[in-house]
C-alpha atoms as a PDB file:
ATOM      1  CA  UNK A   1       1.587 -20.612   4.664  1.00  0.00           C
ATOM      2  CA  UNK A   2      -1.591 -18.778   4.125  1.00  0.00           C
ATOM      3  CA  UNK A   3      -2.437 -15.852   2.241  1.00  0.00           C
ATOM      4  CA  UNK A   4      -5.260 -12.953   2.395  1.00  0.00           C
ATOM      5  CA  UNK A   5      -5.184 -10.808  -0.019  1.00  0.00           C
ATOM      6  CA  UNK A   6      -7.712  -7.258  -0.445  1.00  0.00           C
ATOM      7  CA  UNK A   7      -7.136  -5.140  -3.341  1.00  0.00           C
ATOM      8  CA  UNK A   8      -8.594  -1.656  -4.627  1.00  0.00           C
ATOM      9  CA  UNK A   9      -8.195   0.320  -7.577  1.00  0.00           C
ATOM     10  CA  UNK A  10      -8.034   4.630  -7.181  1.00  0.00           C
ATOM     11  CA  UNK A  11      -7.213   7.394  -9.408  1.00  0.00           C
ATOM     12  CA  UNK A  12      -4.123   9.794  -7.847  1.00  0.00           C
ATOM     13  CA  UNK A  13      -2.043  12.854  -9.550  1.00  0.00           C
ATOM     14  CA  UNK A  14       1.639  12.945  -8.646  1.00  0.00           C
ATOM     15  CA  UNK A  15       4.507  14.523 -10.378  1.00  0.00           C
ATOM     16  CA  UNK A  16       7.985  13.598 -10.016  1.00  0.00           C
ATOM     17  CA  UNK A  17      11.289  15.511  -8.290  1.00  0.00           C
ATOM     18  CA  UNK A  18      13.814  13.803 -10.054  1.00  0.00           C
ATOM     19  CA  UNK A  19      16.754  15.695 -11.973  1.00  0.00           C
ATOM     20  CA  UNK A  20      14.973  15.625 -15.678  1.00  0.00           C
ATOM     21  CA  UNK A  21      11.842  13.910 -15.220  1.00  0.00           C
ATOM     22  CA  UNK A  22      10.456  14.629 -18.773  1.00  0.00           C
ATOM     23  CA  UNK A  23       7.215  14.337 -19.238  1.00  0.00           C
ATOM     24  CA  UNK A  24       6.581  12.932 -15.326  1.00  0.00           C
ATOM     25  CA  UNK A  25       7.644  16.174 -14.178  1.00  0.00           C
ATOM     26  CA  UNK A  26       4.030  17.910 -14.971  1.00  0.00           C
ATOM     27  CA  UNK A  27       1.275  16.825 -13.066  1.00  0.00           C
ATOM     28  CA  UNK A  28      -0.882  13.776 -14.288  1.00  0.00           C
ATOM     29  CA  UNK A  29      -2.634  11.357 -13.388  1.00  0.00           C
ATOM     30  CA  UNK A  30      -2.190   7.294 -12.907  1.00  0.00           C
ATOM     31  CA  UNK A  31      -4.943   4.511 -12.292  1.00  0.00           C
ATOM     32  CA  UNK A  32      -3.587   2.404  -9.457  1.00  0.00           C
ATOM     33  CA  UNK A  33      -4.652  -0.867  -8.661  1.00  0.00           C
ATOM     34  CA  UNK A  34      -3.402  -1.579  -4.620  1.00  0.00           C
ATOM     35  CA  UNK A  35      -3.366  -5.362  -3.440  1.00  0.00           C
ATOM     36  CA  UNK A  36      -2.680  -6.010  -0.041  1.00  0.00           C
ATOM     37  CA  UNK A  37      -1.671  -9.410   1.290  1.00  0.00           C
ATOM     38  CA  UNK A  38      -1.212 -10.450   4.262  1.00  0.00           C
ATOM     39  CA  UNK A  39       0.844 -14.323   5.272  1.00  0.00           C
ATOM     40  CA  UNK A  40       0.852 -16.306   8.386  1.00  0.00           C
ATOM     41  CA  UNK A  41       1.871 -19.791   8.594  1.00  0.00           C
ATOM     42  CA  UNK A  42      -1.201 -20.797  10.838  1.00  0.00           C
ATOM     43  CA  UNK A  43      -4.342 -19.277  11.467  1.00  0.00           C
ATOM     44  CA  UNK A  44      -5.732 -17.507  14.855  1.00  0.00           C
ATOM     45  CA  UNK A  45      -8.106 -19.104  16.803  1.00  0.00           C
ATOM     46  CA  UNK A  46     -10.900 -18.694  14.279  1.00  0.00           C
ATOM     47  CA  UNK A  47      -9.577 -20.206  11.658  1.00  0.00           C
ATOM     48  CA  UNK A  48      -8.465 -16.486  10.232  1.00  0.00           C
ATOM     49  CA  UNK A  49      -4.909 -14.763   9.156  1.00  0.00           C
ATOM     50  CA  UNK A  50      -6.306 -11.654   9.436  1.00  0.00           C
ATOM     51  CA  UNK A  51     -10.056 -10.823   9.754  1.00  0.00           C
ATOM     52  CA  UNK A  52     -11.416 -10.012   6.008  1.00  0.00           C
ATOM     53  CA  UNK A  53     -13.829  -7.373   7.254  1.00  0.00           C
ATOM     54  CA  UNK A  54     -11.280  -5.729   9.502  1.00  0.00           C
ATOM     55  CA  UNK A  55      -8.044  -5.572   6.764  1.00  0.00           C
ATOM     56  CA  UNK A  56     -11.086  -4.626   3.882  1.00  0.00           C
ATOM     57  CA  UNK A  57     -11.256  -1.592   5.908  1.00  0.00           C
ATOM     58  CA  UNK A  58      -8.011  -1.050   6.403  1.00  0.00           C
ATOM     59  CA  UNK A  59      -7.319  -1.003   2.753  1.00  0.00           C
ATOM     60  CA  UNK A  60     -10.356   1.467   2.331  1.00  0.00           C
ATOM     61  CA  UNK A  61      -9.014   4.121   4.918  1.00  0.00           C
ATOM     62  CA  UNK A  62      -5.211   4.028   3.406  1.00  0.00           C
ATOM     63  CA  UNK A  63      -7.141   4.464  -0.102  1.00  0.00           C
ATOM     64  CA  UNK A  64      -9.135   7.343   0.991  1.00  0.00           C
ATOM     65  CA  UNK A  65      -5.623   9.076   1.630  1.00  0.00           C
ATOM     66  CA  UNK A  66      -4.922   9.471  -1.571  1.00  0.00           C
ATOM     67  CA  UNK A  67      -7.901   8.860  -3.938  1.00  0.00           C
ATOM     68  CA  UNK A  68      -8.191  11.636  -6.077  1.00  0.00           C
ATOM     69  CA  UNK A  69      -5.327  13.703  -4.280  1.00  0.00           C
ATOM     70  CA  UNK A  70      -1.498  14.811  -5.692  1.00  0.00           C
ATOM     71  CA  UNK A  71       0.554  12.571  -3.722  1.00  0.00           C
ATOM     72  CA  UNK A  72       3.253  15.638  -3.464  1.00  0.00           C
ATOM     73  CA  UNK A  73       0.362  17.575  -1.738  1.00  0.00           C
ATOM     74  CA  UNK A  74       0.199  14.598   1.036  1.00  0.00           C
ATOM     75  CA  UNK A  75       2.365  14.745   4.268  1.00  0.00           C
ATOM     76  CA  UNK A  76       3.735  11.319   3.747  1.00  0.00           C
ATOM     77  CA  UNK A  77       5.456  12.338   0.553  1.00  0.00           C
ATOM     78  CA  UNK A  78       7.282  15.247   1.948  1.00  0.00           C
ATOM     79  CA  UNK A  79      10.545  15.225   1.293  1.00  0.00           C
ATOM     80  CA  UNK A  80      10.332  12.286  -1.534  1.00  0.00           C
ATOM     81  CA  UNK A  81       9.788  12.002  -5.001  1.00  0.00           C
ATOM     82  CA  UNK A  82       6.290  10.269  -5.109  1.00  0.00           C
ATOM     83  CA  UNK A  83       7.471   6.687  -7.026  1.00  0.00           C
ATOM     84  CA  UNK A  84       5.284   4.165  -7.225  1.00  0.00           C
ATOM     85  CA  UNK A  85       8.248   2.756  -4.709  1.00  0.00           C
ATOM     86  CA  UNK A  86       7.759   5.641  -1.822  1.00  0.00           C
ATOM     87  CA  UNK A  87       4.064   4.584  -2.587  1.00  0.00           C
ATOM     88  CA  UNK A  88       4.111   1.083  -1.637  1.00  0.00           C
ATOM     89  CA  UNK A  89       5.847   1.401   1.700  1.00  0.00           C
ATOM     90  CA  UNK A  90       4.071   4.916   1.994  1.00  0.00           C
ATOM     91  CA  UNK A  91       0.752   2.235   2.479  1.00  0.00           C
ATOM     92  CA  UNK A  92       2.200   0.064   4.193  1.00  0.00           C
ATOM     93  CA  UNK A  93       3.264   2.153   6.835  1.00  0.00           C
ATOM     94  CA  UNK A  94      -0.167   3.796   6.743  1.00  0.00           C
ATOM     95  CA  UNK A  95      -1.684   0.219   6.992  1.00  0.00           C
ATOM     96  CA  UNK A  96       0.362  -0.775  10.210  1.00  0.00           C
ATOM     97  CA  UNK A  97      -0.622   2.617  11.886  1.00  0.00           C
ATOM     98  CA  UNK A  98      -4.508   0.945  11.885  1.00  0.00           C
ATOM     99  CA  UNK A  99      -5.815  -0.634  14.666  1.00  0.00           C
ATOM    100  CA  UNK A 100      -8.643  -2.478  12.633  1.00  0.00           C
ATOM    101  CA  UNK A 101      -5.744  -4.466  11.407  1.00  0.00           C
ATOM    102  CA  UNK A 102      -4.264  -7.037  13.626  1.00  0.00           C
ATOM    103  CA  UNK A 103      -1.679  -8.818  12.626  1.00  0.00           C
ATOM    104  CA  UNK A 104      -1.275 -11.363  15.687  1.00  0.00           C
ATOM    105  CA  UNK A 105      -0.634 -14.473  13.058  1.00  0.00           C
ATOM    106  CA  UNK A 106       0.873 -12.758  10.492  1.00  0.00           C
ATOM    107  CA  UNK A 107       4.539 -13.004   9.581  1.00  0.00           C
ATOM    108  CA  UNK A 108       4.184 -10.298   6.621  1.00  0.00           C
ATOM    109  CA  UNK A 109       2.629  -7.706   4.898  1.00  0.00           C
ATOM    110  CA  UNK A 110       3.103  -7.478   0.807  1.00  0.00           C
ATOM    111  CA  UNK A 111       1.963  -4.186  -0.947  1.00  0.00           C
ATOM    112  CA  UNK A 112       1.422  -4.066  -4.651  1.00  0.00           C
ATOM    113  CA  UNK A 113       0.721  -1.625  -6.558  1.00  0.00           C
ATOM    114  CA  UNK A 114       0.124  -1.346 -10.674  1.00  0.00           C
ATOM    115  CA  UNK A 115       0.401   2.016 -12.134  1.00  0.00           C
ATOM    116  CA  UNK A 116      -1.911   2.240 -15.254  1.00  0.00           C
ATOM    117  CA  UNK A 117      -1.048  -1.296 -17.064  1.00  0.00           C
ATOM    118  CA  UNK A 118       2.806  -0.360 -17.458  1.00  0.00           C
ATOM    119  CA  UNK A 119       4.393  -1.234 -13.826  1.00  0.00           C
ATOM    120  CA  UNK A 120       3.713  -2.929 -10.990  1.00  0.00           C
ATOM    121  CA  UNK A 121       6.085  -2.654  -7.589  1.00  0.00           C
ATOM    122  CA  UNK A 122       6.045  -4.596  -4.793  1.00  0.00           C
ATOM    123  CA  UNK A 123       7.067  -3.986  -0.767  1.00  0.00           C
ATOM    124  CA  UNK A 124       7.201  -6.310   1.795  1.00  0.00           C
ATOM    125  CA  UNK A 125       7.440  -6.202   5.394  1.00  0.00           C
ATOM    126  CA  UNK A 126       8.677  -8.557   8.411  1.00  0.00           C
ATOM    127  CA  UNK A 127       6.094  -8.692  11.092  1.00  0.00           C
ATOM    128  CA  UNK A 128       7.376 -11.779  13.238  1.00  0.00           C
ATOM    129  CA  UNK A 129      10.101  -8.944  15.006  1.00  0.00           C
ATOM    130  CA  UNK A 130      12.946 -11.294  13.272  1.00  0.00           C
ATOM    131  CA  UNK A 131      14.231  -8.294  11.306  1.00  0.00           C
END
């Protein structure tokens, strides 16, 4: 198995919906650190997973989203509380909507995502169409 992984760190506000979030109910702010990995067991025909350039890009463009933006403000959060769990897939569909991205090779996508230094979560997607 192979492994390409791109990762970018951005600033975002959120705050959360939840019956009594405390203190996470006001806005604030959290320092995220995104890594984006993408598997295949071989590689295309140029000896790639996915092409660096190409999935760099990607990465940049899902980023620009949210960079500096209340995640409660964005149309891919309506209707959710913004968790650092509705994040991850929240990119990850955002990721798979790019056409700069092609996933031929690749058997899955894995989104992490670190929120200040206190949590990290994880979401991974399927993409040989065996799910």
């Amino acid at each position: 198995m192979y492994d390409v992984s791109v990762s970018r760190s951005f600033v975002a506000q959120h705050f959360l919906t939840v019956p009594d979030p405390g203190p996470e109910g006001d806005l604030h702010s959290h320092h995220y650190t995104l890594e984006v990995t993408v598997s295949a067991p071989e590689l295309d025909e140029y000896g790639y997973v996915v092409d660096i350039d190409d999935l760099s890009a990607a990465v940049d463009t899902a980023v620009k989203a949210y960079r500096d933006q209340t995640l409660n403000d964005c149309p891919a959060f309506e209707g959710l509380n913004p968790s650092l769990e509705h994040f991850t897939r929240v990119v990850a569909d955002h990721l798979l909507e790019d056409d700069r991205l092609s996933t031929e090779t690749a058997t899955s996508i894995r989104i992490a995502m670190d929120e200040d230094d206190v949590a990290r979560v994880g979401h991974e997607r399927d993409l040989s169409g065996t799910e």
